[in-house]
Protein backbone atom coordinates (compact mmCIF):
# COMPACT_ATOMS: atom_id res chain seq x y z
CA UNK A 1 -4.35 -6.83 7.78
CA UNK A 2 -3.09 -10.25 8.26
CA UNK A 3 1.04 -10.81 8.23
CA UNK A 4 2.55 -14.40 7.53
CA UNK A 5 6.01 -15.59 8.70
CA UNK A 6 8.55 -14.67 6.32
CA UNK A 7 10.52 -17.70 6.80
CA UNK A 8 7.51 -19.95 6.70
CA UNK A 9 6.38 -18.78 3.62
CA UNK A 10 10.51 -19.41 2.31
CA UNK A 11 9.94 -22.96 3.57
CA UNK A 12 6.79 -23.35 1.87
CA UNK A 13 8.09 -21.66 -1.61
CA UNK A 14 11.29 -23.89 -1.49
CA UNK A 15 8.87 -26.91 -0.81
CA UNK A 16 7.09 -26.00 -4.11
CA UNK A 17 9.94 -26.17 -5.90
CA UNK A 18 9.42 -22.58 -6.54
CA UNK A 19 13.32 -21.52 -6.62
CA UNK A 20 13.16 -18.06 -8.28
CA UNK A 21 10.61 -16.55 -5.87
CA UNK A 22 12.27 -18.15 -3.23
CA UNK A 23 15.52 -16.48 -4.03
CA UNK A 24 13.63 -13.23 -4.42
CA UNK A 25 12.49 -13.16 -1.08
CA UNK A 26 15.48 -14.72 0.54
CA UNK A 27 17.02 -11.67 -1.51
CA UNK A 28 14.89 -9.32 0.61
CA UNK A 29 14.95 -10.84 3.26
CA UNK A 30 19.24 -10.03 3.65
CA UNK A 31 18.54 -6.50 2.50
CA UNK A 32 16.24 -5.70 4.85
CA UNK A 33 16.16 -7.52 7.73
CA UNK A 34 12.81 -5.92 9.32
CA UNK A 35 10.89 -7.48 6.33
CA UNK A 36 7.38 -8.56 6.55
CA UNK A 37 4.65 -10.16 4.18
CA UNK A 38 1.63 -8.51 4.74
CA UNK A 39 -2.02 -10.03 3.52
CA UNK A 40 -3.76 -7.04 1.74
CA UNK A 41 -7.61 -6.32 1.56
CA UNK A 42 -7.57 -7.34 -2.17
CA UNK A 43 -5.73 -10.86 -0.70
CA UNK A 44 -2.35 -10.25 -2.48
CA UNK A 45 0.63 -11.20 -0.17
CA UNK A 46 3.30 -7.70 -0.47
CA UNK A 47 6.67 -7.10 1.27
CA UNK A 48 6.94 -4.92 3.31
CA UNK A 49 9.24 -2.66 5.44
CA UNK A 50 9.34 0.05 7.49
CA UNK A 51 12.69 1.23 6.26
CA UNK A 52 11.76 1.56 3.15
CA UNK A 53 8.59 4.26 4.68
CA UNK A 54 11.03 7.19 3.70
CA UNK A 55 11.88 5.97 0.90
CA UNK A 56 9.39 5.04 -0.95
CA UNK A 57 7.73 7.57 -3.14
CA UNK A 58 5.71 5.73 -5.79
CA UNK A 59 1.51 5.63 -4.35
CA UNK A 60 -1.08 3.68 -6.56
CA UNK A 61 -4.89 4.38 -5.72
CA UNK A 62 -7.45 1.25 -5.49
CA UNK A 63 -11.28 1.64 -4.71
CA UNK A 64 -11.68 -1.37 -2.30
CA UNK A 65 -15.57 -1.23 -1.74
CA UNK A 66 -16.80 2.44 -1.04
CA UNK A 67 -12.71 2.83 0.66
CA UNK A 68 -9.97 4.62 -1.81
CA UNK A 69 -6.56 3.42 -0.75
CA UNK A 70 -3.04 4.74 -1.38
CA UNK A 71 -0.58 1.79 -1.82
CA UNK A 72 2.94 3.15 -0.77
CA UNK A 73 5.70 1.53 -2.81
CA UNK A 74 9.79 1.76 -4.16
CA UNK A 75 10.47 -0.18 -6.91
CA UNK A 76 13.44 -2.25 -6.98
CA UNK A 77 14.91 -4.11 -10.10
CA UNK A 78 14.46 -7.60 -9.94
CA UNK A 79 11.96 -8.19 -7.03
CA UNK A 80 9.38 -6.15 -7.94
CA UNK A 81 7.77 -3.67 -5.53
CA UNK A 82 8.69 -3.38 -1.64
CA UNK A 83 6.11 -1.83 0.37
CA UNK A 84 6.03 0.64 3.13
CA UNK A 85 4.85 -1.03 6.33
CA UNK A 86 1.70 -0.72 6.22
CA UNK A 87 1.66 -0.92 2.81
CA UNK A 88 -1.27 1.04 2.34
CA UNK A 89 -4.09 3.69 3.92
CA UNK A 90 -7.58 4.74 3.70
CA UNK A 91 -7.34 8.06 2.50
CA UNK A 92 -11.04 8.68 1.29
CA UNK A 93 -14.28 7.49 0.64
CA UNK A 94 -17.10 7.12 -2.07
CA UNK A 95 -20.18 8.20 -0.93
CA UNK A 96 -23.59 7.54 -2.14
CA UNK A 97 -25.41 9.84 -4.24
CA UNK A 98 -22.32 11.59 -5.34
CA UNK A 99 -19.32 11.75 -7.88
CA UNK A 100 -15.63 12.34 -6.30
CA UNK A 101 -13.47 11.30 -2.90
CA UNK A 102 -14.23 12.44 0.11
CA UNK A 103 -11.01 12.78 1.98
CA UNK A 104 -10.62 11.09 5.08
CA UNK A 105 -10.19 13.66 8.07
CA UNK A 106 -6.51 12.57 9.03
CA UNK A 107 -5.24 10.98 6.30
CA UNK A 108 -2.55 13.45 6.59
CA UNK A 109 -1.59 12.64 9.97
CA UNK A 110 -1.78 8.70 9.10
CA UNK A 111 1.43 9.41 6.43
CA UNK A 112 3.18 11.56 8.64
CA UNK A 113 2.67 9.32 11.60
CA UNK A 114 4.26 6.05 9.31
CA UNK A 115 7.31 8.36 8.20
CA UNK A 116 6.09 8.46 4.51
CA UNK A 117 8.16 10.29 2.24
CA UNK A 118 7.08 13.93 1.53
CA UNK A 119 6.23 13.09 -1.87
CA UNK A 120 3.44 10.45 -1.22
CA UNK A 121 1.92 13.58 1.21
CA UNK A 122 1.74 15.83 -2.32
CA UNK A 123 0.44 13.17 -4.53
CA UNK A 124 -2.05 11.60 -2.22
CA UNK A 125 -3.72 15.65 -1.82
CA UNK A 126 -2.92 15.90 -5.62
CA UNK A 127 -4.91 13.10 -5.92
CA UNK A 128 -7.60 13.98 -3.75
CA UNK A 129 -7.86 17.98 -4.51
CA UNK A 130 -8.25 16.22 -8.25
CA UNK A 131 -11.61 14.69 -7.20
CA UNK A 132 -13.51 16.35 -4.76
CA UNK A 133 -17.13 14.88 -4.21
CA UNK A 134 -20.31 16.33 -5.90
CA UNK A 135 -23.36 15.79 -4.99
CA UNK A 136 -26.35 15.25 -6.94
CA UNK A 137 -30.14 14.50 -6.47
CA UNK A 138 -32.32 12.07 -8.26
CA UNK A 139 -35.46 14.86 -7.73
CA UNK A 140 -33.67 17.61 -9.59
């Protein structure tokens, strides 16, 4: 995933005249000073922060192509959602010829290895143990 310069993209919001998201991040910016903007697969721009990792306990799953990903998030009052750096990971895939998710081998490990909350761990296999693949044949 691509990352842009946090204060370049201030400069450029503030050069657009765009004063409330500029305050927003600048907001973000002083409360967490590791803060990052990180270019998603799906092309949105998040924040992100890797002190938020243990913290953060909200996941939303997206099907990106035949990829599920878990998008780890808080949510904070005014600014929306703050990601945990990275801000999301492949946990499973569609396969062909089947219904379900098959889970990625160490999507475990991947959490655990970013410090994700213990939370995101039991929803993420929630998720998963909810939609195990089945396969099926067209000659049956």
């Amino acid at each position: 995933m691509q990352s842009l310069d946090v204060d370049g993209e201030l400069v450029r919001l503030y050069s657009q005249s765009q004063m409330l998201r500029f305050q927003r991040l600048q907001s973000l910016k002083n409360a967490f000073p590791d803060l990052e903007i990180v270019v998603d697969p799906r092309g949105r721009n998040l924040n992100c922060s890797t002190e938020e990792n243990r913290g953060a306990t909200s996941v939303d799953f997206v099907f990106s192509e035949d990829s599920l990903l878990a998008y780890v998030y808080v949510s904070l009052p005014l600014d929306g959602r703050l990601y945990a750096s990275p801000p999301c990971f492949t946990v499973g895939h569609l396969e062909p010829r089947s219904f379900g998710v098959r889970p990625v081998a160490d999507w475990r490990e991947q959490l655990q290895a970013a410090n994700a909350h213990p939370d995101v761990i039991k929803k993420v296999d929630s998720y998963l143990r909810s939609r195990p693949p089945v396969s099926y044949r067209e000659d049956a």
